[in-house]
PDB file of N, CA and C in Angstrom:
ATOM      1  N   UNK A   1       0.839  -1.175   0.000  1.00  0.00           N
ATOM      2  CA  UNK A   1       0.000   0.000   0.000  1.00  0.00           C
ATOM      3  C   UNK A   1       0.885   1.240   0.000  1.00  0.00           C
ATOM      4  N   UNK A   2       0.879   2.111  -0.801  1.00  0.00           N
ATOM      5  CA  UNK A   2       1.611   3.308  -1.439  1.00  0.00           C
ATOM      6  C   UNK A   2       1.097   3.969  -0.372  1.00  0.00           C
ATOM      7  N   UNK A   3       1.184   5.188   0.154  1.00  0.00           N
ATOM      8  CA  UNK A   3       1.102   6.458   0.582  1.00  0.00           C
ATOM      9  C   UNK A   3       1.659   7.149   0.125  1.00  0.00           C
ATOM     10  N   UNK A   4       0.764   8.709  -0.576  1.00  0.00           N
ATOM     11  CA  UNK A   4       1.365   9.327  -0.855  1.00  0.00           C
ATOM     12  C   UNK A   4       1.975  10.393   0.237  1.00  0.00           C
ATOM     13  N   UNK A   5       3.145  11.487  -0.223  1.00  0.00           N
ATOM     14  CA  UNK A   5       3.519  12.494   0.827  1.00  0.00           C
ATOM     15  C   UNK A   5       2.243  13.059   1.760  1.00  0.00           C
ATOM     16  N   UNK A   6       1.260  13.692   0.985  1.00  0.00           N
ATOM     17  CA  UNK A   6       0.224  14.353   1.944  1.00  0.00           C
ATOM     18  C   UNK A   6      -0.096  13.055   2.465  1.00  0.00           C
ATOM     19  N   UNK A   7      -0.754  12.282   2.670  1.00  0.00           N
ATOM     20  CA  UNK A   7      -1.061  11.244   3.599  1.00  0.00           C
ATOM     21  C   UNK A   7      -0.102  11.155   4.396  1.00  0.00           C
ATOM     22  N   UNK A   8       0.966  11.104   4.300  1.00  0.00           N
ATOM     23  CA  UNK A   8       2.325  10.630   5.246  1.00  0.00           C
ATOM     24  C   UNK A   8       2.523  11.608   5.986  1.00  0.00           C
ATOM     25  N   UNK A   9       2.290  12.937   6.032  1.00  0.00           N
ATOM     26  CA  UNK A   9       2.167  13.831   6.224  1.00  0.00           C
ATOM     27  C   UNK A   9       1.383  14.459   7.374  1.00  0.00           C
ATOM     28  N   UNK A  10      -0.211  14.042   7.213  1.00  0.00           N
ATOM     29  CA  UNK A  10      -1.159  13.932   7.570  1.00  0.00           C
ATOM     30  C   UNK A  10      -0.922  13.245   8.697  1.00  0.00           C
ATOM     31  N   UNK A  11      -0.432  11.918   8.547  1.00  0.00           N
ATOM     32  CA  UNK A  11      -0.482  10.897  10.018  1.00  0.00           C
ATOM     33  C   UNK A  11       0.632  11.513  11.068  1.00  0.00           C
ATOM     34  N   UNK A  12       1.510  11.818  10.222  1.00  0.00           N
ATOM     35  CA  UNK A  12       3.122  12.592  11.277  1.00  0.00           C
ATOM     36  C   UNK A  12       2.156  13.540  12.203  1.00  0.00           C
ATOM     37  N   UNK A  13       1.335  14.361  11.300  1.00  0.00           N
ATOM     38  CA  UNK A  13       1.063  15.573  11.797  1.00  0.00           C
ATOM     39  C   UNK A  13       0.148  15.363  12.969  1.00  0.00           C
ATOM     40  N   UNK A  14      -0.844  14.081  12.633  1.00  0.00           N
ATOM     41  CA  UNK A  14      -1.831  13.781  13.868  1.00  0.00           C
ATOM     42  C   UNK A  14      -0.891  13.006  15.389  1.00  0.00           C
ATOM     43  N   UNK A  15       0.365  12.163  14.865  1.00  0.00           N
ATOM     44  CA  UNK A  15       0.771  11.365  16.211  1.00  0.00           C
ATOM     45  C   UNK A  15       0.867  12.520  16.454  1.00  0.00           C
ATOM     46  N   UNK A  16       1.891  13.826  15.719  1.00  0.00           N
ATOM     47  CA  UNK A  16       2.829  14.619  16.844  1.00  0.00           C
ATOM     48  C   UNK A  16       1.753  15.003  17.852  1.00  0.00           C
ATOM     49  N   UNK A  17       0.396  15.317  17.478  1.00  0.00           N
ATOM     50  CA  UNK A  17      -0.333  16.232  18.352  1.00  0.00           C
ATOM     51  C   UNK A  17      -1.199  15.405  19.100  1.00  0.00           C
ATOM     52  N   UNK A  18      -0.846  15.230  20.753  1.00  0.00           N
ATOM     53  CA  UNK A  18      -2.159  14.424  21.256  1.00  0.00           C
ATOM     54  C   UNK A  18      -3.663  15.197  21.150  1.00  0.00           C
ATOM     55  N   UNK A  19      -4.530  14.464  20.886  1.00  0.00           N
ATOM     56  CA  UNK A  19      -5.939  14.659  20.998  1.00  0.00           C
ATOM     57  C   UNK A  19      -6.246  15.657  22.076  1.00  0.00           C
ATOM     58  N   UNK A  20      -6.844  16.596  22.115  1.00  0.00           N
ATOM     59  CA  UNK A  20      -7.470  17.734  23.030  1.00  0.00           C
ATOM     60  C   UNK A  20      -8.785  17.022  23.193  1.00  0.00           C
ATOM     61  N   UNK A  21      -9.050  17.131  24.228  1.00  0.00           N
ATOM     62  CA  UNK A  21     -10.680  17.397  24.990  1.00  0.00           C
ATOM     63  C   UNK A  21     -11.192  18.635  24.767  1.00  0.00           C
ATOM     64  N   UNK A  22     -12.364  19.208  24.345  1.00  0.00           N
ATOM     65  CA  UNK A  22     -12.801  20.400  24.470  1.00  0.00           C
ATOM     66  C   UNK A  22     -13.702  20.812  25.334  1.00  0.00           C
ATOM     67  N   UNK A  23     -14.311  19.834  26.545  1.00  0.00           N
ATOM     68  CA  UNK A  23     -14.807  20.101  27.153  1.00  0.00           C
ATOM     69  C   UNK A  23     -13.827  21.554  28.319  1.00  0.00           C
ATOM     70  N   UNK A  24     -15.308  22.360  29.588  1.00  0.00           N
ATOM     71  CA  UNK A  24     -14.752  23.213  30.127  1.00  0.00           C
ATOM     72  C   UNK A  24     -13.890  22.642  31.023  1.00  0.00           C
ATOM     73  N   UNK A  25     -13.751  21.419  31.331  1.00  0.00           N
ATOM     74  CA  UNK A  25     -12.862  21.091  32.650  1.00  0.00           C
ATOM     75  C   UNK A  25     -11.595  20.387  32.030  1.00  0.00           C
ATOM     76  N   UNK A  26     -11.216  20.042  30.944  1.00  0.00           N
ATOM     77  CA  UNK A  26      -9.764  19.917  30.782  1.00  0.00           C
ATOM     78  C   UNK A  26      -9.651  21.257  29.721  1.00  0.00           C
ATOM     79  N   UNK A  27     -10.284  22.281  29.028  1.00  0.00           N
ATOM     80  CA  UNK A  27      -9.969  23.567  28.428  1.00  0.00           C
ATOM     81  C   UNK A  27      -9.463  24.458  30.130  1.00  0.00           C
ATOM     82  N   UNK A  28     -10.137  24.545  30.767  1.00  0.00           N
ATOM     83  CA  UNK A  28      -9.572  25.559  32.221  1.00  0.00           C
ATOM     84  C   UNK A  28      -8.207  24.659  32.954  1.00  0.00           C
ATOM     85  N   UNK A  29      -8.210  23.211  32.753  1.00  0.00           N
ATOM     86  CA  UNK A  29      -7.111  22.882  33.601  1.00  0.00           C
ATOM     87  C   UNK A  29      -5.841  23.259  32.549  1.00  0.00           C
ATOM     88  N   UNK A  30      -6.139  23.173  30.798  1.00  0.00           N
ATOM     89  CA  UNK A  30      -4.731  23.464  29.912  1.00  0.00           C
ATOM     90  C   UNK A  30      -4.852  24.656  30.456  1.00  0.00           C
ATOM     91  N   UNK A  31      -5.436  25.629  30.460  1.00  0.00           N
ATOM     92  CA  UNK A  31      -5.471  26.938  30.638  1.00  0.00           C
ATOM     93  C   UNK A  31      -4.274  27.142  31.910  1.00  0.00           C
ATOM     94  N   UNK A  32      -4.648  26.449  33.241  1.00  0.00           N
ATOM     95  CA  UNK A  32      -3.932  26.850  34.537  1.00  0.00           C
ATOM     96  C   UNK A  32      -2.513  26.137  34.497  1.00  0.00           C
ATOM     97  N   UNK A  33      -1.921  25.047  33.778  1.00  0.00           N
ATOM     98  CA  UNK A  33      -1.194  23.868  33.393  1.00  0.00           C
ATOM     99  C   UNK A  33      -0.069  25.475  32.363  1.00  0.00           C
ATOM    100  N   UNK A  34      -0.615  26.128  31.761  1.00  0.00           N
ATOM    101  CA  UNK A  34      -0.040  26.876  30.955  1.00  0.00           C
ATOM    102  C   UNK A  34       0.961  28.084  31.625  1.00  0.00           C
ATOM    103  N   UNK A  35       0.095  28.768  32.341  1.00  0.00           N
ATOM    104  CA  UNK A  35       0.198  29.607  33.256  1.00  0.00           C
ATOM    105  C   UNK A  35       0.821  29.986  34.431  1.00  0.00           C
ATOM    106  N   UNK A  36       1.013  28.254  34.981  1.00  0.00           N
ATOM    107  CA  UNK A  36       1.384  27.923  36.257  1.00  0.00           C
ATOM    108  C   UNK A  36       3.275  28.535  36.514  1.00  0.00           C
ATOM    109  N   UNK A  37       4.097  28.460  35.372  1.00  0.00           N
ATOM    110  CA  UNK A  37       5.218  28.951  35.925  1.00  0.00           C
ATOM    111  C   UNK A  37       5.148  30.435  35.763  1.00  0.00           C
ATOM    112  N   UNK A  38       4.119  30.851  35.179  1.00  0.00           N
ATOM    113  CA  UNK A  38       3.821  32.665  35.083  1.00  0.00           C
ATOM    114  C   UNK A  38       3.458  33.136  36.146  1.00  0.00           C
ATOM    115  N   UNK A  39       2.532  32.527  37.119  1.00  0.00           N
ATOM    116  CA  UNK A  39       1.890  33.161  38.121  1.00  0.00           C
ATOM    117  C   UNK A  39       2.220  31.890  39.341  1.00  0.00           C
ATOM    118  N   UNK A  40       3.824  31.625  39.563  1.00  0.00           N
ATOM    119  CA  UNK A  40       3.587  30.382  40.425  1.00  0.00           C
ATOM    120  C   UNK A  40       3.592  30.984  41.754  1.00  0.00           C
ATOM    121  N   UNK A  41       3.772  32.574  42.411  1.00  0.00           N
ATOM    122  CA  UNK A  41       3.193  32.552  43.917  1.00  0.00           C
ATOM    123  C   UNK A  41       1.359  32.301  43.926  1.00  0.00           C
ATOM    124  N   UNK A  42       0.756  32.980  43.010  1.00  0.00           N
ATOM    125  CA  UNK A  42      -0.325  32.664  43.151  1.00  0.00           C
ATOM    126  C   UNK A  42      -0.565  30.986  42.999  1.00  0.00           C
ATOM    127  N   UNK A  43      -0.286  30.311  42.521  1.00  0.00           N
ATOM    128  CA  UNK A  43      -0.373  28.701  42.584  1.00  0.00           C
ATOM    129  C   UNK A  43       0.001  28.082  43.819  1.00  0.00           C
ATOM    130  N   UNK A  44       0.902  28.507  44.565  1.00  0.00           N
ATOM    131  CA  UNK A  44       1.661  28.027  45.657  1.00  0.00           C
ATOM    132  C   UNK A  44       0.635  28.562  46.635  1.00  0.00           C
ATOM    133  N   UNK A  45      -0.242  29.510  46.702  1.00  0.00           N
ATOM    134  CA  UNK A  45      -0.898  30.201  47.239  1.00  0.00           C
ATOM    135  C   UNK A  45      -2.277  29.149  47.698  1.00  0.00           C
ATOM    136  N   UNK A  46      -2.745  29.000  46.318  1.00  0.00           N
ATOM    137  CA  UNK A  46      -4.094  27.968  45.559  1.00  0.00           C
ATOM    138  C   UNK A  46      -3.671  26.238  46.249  1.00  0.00           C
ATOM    139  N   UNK A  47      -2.313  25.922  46.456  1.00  0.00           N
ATOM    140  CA  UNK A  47      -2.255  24.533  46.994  1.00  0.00           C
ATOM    141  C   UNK A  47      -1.793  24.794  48.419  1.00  0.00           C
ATOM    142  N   UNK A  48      -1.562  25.716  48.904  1.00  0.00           N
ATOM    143  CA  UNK A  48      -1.702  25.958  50.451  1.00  0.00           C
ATOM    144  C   UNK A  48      -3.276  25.900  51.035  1.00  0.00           C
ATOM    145  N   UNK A  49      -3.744  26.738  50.616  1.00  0.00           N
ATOM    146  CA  UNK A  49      -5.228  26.558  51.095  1.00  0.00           C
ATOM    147  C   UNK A  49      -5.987  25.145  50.943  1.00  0.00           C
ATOM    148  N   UNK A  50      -5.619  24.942  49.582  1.00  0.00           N
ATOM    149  CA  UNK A  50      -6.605  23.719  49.203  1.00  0.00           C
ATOM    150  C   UNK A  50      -6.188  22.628  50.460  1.00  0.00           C
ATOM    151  N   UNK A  51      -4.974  22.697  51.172  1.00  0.00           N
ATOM    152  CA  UNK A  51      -4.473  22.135  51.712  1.00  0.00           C
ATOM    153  C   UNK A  51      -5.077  22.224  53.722  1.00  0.00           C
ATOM    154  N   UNK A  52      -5.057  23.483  53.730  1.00  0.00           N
ATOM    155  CA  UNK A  52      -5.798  23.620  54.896  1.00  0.00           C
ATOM    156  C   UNK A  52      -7.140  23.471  54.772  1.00  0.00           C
ATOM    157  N   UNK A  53      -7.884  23.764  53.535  1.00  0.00           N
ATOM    158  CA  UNK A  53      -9.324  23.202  53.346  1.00  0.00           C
ATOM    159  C   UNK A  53      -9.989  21.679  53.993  1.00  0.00           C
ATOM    160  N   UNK A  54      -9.055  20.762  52.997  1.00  0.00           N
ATOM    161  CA  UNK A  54      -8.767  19.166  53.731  1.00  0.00           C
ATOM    162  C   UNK A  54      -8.668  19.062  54.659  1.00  0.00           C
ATOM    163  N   UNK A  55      -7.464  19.940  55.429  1.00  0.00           N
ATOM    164  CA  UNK A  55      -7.333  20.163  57.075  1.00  0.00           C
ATOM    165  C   UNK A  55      -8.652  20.023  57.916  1.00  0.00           C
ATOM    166  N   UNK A  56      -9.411  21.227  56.977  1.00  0.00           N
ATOM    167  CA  UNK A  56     -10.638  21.207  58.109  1.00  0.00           C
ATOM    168  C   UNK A  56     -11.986  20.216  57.704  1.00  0.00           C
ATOM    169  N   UNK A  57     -11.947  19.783  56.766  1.00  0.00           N
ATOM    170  CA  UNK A  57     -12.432  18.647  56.611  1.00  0.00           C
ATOM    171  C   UNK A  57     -12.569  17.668  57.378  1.00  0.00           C
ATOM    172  N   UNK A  58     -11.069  17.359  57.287  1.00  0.00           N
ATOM    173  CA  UNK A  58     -10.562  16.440  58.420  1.00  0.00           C
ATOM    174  C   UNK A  58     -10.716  16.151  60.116  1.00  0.00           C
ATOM    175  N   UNK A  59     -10.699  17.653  60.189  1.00  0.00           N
ATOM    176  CA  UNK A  59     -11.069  18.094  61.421  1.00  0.00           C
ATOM    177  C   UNK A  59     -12.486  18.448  61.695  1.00  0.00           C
ATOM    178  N   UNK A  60     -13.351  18.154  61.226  1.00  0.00           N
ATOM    179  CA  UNK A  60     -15.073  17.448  61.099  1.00  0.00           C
ATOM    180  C   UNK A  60     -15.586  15.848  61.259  1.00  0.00           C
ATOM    181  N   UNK A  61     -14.554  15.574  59.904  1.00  0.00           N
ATOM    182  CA  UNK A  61     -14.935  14.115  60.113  1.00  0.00           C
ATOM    183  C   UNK A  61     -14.819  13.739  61.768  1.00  0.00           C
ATOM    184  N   UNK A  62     -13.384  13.940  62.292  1.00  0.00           N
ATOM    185  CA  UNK A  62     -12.726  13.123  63.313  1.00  0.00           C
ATOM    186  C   UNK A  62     -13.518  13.480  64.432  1.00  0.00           C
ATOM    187  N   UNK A  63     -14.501  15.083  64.690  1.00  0.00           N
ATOM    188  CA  UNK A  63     -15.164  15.183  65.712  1.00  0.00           C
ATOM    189  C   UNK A  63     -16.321  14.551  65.642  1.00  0.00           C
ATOM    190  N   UNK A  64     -16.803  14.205  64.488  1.00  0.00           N
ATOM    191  CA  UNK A  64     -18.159  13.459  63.789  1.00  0.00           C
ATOM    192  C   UNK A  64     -17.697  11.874  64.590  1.00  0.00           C
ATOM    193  N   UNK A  65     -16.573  11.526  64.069  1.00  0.00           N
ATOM    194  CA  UNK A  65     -15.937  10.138  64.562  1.00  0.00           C
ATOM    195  C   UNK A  65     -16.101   9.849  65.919  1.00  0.00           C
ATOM    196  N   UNK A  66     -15.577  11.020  67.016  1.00  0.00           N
ATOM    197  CA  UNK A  66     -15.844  11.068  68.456  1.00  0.00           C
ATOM    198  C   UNK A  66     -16.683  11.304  68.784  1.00  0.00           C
ATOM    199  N   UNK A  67     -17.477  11.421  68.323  1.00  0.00           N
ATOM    200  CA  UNK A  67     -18.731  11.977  68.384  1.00  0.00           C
ATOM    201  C   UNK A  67     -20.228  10.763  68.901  1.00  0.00           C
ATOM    202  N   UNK A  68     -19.519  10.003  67.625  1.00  0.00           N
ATOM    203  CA  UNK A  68     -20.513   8.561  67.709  1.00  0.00           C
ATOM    204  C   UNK A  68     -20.205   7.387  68.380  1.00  0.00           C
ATOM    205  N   UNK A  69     -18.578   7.758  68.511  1.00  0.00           N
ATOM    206  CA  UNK A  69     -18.099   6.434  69.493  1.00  0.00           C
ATOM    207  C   UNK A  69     -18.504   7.119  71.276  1.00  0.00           C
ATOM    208  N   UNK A  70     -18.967   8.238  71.157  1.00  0.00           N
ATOM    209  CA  UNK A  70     -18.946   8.584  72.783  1.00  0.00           C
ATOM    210  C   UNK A  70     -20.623   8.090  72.672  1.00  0.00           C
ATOM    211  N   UNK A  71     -21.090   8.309  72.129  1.00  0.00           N
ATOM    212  CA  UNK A  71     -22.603   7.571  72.125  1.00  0.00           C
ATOM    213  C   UNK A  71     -23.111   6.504  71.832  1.00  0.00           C
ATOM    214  N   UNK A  72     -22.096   5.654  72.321  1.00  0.00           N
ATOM    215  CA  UNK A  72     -22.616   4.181  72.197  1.00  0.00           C
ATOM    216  C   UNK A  72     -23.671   3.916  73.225  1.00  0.00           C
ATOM    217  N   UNK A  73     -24.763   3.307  73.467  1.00  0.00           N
ATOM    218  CA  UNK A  73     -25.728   2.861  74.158  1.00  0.00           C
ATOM    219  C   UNK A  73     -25.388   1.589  74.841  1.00  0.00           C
ATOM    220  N   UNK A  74     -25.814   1.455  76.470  1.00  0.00           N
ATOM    221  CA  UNK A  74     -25.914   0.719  76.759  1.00  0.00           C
ATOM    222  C   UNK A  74     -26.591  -0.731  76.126  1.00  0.00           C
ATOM    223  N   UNK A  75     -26.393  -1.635  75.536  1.00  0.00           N
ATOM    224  CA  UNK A  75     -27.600  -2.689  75.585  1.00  0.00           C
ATOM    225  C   UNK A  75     -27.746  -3.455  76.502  1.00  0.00           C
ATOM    226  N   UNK A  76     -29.224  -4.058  76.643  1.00  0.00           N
ATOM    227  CA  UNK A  76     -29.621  -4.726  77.908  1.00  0.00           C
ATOM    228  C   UNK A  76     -29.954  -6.133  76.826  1.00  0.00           C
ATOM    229  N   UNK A  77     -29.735  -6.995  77.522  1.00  0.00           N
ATOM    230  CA  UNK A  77     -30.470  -7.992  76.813  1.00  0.00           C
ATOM    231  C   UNK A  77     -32.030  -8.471  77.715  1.00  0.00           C
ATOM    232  N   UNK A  78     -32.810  -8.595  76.613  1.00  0.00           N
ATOM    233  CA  UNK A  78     -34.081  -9.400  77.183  1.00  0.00           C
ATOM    234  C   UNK A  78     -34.396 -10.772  76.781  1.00  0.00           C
ATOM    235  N   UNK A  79     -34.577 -10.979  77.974  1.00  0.00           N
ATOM    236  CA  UNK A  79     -35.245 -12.844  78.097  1.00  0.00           C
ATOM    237  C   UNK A  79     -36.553 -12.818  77.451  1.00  0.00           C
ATOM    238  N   UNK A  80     -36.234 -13.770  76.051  1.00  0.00           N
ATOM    239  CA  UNK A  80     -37.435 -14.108  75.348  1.00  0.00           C
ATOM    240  C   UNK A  80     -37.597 -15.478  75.507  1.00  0.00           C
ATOM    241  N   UNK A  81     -39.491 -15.383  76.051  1.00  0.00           N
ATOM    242  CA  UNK A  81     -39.880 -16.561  76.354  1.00  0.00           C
ATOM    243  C   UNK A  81     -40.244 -17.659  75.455  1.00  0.00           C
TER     244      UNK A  81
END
C-alpha cells in the first residue's frame, strides 16, 4: 500500500499532536497547566489553602468520629420466652 507524501504527512502531523478534549474542565485545567510557571506565587498560594481546606475537613470528620463512638448505648439484653 503506497502512501502518498500528503497522507504521510497527515499521520506525522496527527501522532505529533495528542488529541485535546474540548470540554470546560480539561480547556480551564490546559489553561492553569499553561500559566502555572507565570503566576507560580499565586499557585503556591491555591495549593496551600486547598491544603488547609482538607485540614478542616478532616477536622469534622474526626469530631463526627468522636462523636458517635462517645454515644454508644448501653444494651440490655431481654429474656425471650
Amino acid at each position: 500500500m503506497n502512501q502518498t507524501k500528503k497522507q504521510k504527512g497527515r499521520k506525522a502531523t496527527a501522532e505529533a499532536q495528542p488529541e485535546t478534549c474540548c470540554c470546560p474542565f480539561c480547556f480551564s485545567n490546559r489553561v492553569w497547566e499553561e500559566k502555572k510557571d507565570q503566576y507560580s506565587g499565586f499557585f503556591a498560594h491555591l495549593r496551600k489553602a486547598r491544603i488547609e481546606v482538607l485540614r478542616g475537613l478532616r477536622t469534622l470528620i474526626d469530631e463526627r468520629i468522636s462523636s458517635l463512638e462517645q454515644d454508644r448505648r448501653k444494651v440490655t439484653k431481654v429474656k425471650v420466652e
